[in-house]
N, C-alpha and C. Protein backbone atom coordinates (compact mmCIF):
# COMPACT_ATOMS: atom_id res chain seq x y z
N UNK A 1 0.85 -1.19 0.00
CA UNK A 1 0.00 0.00 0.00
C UNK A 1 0.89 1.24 0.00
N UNK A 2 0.19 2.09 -0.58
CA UNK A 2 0.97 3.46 -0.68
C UNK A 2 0.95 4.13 0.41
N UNK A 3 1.72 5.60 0.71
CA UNK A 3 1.41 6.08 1.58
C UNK A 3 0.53 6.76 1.92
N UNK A 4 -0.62 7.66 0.47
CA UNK A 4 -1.96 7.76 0.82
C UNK A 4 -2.97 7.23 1.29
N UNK A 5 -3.11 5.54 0.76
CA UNK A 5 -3.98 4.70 1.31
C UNK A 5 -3.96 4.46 2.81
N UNK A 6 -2.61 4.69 3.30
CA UNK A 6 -2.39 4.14 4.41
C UNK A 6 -2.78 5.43 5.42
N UNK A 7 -3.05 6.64 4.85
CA UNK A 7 -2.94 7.60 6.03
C UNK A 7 -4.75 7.83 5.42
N UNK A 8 -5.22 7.56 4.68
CA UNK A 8 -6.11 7.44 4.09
C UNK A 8 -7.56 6.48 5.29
N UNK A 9 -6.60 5.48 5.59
CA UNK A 9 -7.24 4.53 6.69
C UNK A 9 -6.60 5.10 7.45
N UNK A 10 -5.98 5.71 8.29
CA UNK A 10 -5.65 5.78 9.68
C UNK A 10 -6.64 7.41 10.28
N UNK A 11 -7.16 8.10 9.20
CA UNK A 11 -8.00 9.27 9.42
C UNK A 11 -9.14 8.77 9.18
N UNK A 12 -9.43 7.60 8.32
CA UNK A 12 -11.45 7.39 8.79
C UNK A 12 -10.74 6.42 10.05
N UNK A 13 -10.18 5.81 10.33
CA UNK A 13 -9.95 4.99 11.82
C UNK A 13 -10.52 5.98 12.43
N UNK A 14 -9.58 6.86 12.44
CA UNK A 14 -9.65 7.90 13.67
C UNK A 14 -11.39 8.91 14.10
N UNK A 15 -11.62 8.81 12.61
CA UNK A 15 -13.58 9.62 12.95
C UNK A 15 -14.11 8.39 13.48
N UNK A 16 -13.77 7.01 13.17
CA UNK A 16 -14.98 6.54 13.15
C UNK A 16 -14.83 6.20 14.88
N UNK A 17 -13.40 5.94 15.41
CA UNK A 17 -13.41 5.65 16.62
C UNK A 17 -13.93 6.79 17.44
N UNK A 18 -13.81 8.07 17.20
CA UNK A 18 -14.35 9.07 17.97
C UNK A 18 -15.92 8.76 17.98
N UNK A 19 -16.52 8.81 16.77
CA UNK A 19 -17.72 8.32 17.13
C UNK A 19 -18.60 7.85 17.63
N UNK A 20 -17.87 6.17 17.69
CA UNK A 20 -17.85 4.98 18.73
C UNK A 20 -17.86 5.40 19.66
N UNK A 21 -16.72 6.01 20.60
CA UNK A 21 -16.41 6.56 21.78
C UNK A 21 -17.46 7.45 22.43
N UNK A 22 -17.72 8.47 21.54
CA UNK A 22 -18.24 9.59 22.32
C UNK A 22 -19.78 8.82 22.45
N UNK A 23 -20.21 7.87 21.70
CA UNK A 23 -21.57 7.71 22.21
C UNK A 23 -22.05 6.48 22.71
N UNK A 24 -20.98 6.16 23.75
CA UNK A 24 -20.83 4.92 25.02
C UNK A 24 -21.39 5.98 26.14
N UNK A 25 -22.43 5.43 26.86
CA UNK A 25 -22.81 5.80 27.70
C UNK A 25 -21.66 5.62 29.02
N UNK A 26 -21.93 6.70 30.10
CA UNK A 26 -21.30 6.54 31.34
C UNK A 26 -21.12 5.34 32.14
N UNK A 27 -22.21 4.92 31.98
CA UNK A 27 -22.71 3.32 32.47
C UNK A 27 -21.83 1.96 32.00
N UNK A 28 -21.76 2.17 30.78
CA UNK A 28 -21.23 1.30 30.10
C UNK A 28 -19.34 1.35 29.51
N UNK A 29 -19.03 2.64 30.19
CA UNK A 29 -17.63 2.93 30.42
C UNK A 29 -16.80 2.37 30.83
N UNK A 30 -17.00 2.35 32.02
CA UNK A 30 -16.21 1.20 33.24
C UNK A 30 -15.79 0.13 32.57
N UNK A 31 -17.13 -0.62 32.44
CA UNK A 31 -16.59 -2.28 32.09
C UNK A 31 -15.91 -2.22 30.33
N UNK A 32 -16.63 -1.19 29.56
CA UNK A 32 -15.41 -1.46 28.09
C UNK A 32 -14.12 -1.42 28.73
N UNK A 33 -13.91 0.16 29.43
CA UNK A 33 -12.46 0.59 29.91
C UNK A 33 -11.54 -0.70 30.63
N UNK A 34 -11.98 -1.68 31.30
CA UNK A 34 -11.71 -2.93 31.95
C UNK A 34 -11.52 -4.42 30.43
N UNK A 35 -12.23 -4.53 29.98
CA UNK A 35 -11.65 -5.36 28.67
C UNK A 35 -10.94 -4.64 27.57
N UNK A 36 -10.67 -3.50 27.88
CA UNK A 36 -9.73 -2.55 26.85
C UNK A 36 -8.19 -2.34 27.87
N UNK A 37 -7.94 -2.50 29.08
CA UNK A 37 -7.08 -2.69 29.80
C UNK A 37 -6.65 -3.74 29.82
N UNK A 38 -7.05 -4.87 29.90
CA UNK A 38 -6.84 -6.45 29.48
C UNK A 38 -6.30 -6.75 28.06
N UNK A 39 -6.70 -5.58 27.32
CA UNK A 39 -6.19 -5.91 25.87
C UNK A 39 -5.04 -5.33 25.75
N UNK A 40 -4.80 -4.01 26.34
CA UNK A 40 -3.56 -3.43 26.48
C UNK A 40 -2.06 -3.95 27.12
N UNK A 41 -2.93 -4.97 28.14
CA UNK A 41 -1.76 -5.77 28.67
C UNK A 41 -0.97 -6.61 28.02
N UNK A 42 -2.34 -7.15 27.38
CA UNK A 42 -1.43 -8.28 26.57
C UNK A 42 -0.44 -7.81 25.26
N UNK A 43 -0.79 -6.32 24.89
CA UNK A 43 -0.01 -5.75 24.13
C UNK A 43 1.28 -5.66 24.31
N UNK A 44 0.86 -5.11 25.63
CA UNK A 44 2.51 -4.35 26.71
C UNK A 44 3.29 -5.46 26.54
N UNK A 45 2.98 -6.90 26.32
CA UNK A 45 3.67 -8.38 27.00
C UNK A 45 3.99 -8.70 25.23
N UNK A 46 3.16 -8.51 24.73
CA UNK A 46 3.98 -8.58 23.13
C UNK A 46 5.06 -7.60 22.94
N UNK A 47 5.01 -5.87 23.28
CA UNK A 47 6.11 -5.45 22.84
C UNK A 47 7.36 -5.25 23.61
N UNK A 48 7.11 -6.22 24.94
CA UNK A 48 8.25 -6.60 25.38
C UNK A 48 8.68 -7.74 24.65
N UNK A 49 8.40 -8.65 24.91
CA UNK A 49 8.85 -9.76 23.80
C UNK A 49 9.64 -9.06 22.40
N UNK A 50 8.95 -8.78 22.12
CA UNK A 50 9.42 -8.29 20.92
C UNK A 50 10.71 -7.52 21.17
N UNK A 51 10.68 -6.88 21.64
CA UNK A 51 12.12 -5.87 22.42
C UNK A 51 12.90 -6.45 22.85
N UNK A 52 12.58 -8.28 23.70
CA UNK A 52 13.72 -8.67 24.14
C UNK A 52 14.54 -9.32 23.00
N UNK A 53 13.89 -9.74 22.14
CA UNK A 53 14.43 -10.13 20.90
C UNK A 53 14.82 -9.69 19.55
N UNK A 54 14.65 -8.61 20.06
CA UNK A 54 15.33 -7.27 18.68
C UNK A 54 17.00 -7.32 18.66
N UNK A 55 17.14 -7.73 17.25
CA UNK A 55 18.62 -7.91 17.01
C UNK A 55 19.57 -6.30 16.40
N UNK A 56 18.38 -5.80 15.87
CA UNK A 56 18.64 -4.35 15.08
C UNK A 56 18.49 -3.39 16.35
N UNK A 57 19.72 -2.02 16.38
CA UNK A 57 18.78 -0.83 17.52
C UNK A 57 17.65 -0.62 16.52
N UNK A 58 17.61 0.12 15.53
CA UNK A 58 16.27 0.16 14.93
C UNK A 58 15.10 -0.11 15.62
N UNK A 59 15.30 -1.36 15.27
CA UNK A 59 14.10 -2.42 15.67
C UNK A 59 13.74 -2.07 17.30
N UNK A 60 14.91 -2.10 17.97
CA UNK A 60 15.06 -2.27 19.65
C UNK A 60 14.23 -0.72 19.75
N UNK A 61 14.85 0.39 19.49
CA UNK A 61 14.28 1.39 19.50
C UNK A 61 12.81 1.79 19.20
N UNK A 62 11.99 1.03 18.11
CA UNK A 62 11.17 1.01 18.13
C UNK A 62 10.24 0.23 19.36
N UNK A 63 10.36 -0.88 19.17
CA UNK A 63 10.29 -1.85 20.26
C UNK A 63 10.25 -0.93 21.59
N UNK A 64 11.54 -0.73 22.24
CA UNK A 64 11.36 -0.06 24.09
C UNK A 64 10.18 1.44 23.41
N UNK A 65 9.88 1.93 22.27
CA UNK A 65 9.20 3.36 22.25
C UNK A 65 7.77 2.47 22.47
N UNK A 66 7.48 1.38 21.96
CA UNK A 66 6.45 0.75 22.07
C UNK A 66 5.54 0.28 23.64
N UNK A 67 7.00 -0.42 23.57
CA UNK A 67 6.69 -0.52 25.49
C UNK A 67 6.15 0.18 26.46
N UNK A 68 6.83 1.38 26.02
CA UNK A 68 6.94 3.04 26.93
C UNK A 68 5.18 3.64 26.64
N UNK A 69 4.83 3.35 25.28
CA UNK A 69 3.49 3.95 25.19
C UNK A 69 2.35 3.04 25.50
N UNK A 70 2.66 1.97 25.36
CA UNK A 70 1.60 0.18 26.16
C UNK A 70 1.63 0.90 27.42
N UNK A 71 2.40 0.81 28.32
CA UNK A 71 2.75 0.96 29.67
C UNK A 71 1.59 2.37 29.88
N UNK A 72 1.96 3.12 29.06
CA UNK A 72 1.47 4.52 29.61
C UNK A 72 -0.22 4.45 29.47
N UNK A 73 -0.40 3.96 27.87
CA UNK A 73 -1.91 3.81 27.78
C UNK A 73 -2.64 2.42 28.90
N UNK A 74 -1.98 1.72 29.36
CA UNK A 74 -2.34 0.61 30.57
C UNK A 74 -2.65 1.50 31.73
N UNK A 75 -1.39 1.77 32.16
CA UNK A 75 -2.00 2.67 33.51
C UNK A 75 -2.13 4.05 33.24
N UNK A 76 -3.14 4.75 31.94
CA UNK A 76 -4.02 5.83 31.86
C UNK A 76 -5.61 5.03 32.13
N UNK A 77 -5.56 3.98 31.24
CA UNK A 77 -7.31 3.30 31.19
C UNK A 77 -7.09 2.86 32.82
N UNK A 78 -6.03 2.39 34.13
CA UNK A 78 -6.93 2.02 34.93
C UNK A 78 -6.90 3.68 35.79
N UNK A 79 -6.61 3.97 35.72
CA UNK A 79 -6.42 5.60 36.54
C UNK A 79 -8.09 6.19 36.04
N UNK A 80 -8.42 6.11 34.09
CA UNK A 80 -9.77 6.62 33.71
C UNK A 80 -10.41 5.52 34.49
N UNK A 81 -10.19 4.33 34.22
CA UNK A 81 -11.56 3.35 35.32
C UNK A 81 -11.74 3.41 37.00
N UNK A 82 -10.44 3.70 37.48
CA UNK A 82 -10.66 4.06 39.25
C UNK A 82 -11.76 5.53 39.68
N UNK A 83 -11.31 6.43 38.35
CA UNK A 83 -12.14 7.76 38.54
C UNK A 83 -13.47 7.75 38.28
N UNK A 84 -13.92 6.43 37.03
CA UNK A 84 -15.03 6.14 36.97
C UNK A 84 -16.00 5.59 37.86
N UNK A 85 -15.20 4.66 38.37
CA UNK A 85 -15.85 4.46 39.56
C UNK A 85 -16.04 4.86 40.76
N UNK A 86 -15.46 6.20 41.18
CA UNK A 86 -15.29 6.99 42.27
C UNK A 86 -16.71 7.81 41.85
N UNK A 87 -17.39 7.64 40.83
CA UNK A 87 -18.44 8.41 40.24
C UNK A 87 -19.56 8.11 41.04
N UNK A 88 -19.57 6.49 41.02
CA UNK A 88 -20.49 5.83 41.22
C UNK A 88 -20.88 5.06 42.56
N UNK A 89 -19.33 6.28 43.12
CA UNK A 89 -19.79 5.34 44.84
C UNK A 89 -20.60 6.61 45.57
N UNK A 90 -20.90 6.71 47.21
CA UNK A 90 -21.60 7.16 47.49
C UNK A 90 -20.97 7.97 48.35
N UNK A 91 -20.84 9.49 48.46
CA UNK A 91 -19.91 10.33 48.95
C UNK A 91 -20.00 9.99 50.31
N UNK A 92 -18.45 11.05 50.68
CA UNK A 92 -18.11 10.66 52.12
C UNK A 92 -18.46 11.49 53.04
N UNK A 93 -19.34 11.32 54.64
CA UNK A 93 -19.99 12.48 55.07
C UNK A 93 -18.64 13.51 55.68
N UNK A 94 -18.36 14.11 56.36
CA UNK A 94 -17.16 14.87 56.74
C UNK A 94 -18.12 15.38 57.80
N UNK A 95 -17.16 14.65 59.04
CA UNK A 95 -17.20 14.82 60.66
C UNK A 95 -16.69 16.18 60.97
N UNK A 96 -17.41 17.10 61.43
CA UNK A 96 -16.61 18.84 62.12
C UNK A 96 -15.26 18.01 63.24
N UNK A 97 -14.61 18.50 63.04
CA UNK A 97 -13.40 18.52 64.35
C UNK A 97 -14.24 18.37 65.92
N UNK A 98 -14.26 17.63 67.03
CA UNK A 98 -14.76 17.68 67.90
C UNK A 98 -15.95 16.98 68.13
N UNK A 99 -16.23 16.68 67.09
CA UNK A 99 -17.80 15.75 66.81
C UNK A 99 -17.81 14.26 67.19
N UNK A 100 -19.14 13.47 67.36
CA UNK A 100 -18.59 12.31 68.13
C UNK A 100 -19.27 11.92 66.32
N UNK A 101 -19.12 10.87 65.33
CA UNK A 101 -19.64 10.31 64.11
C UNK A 101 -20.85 9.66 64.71
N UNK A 102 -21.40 9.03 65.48
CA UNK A 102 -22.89 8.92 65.54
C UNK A 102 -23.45 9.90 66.68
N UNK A 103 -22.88 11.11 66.79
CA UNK A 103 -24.45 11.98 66.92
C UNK A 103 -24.46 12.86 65.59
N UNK A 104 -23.66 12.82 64.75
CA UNK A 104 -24.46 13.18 63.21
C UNK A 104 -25.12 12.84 62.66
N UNK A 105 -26.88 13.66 62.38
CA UNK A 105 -27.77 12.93 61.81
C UNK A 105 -27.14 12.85 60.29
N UNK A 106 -27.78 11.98 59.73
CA UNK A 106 -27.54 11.45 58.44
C UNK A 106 -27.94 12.27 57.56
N UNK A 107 -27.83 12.87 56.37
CA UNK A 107 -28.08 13.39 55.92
C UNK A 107 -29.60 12.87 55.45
N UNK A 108 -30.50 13.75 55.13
CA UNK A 108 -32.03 13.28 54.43
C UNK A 108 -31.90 13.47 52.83
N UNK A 109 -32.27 12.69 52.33
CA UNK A 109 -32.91 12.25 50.53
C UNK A 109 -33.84 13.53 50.55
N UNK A 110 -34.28 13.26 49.34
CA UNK A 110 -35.21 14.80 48.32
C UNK A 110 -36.37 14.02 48.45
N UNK A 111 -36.54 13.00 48.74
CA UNK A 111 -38.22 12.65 49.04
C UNK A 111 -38.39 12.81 50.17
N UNK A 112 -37.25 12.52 51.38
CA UNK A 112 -37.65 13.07 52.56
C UNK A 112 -38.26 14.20 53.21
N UNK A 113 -37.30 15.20 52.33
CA UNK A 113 -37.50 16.69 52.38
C UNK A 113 -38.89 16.86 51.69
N UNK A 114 -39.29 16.71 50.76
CA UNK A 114 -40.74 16.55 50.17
C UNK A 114 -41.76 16.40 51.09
N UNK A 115 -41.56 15.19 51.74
CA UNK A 115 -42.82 14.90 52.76
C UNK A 115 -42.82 16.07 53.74
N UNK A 116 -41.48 16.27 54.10
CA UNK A 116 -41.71 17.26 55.48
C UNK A 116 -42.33 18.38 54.96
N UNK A 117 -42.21 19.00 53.51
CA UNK A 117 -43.01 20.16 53.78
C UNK A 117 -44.64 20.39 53.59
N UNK A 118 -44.77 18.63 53.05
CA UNK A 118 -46.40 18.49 52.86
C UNK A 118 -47.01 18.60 54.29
């Protein structure tokens, strides 16, 4: 392939994955981001391999640049999946200095508050 064809596919790659991407719901984030980390690993473990057995620097050079960006995109997706899920837990109350944690009433829900003013 030439070098138009080839940059030719790597710019519809690139719309069509934005696409894809942007219209994954929040919900359904987490767990892609978790089998897309699993896939990255096993990348990271190919372009080591590959690096340990590079006879050319060339090659080697490409190879450890490979490694270096596996590695980085691995622990970016679990850093995006820990934050994702920090979304979805349930905040933390914050005790005043001096306070005993159970004589703080609990905070009340929006239906609670509802009833009280009926």
């Amino acid at each position: 392939m030439d070098g138009i064809a080839l940059l030719t596919i790597t710019v519809l790659a690139i719309f069509v994955g934005f696409e894809v991407v942007s219209k994954v719901s929040s919900t359904l984030h987490t767990p892609l981001m978790s089998g897309a980390n699993a896939i990255h690993g096993i990348i990271l473990v190919g372009a080591i391999i590959v690096a340990g057995q590079a006879s050319d620097p060339w090659v080697l050079a490409v190879a450890l640049l490979a490694v270096v960006l596996a590695t980085a995109n691995l622990v970016g997706g679990f850093v995006v999946t820990d934050r994702m899920l920090e979304m979805f837990r349930g905040r933390k109350r914050v005790v005043p200095p001096g306070a005993k944690p159970e004589a703080i009433k609990p905070e009340s829900s929006a239906s609670e508050s509802k009833e009280r003013t009926r």
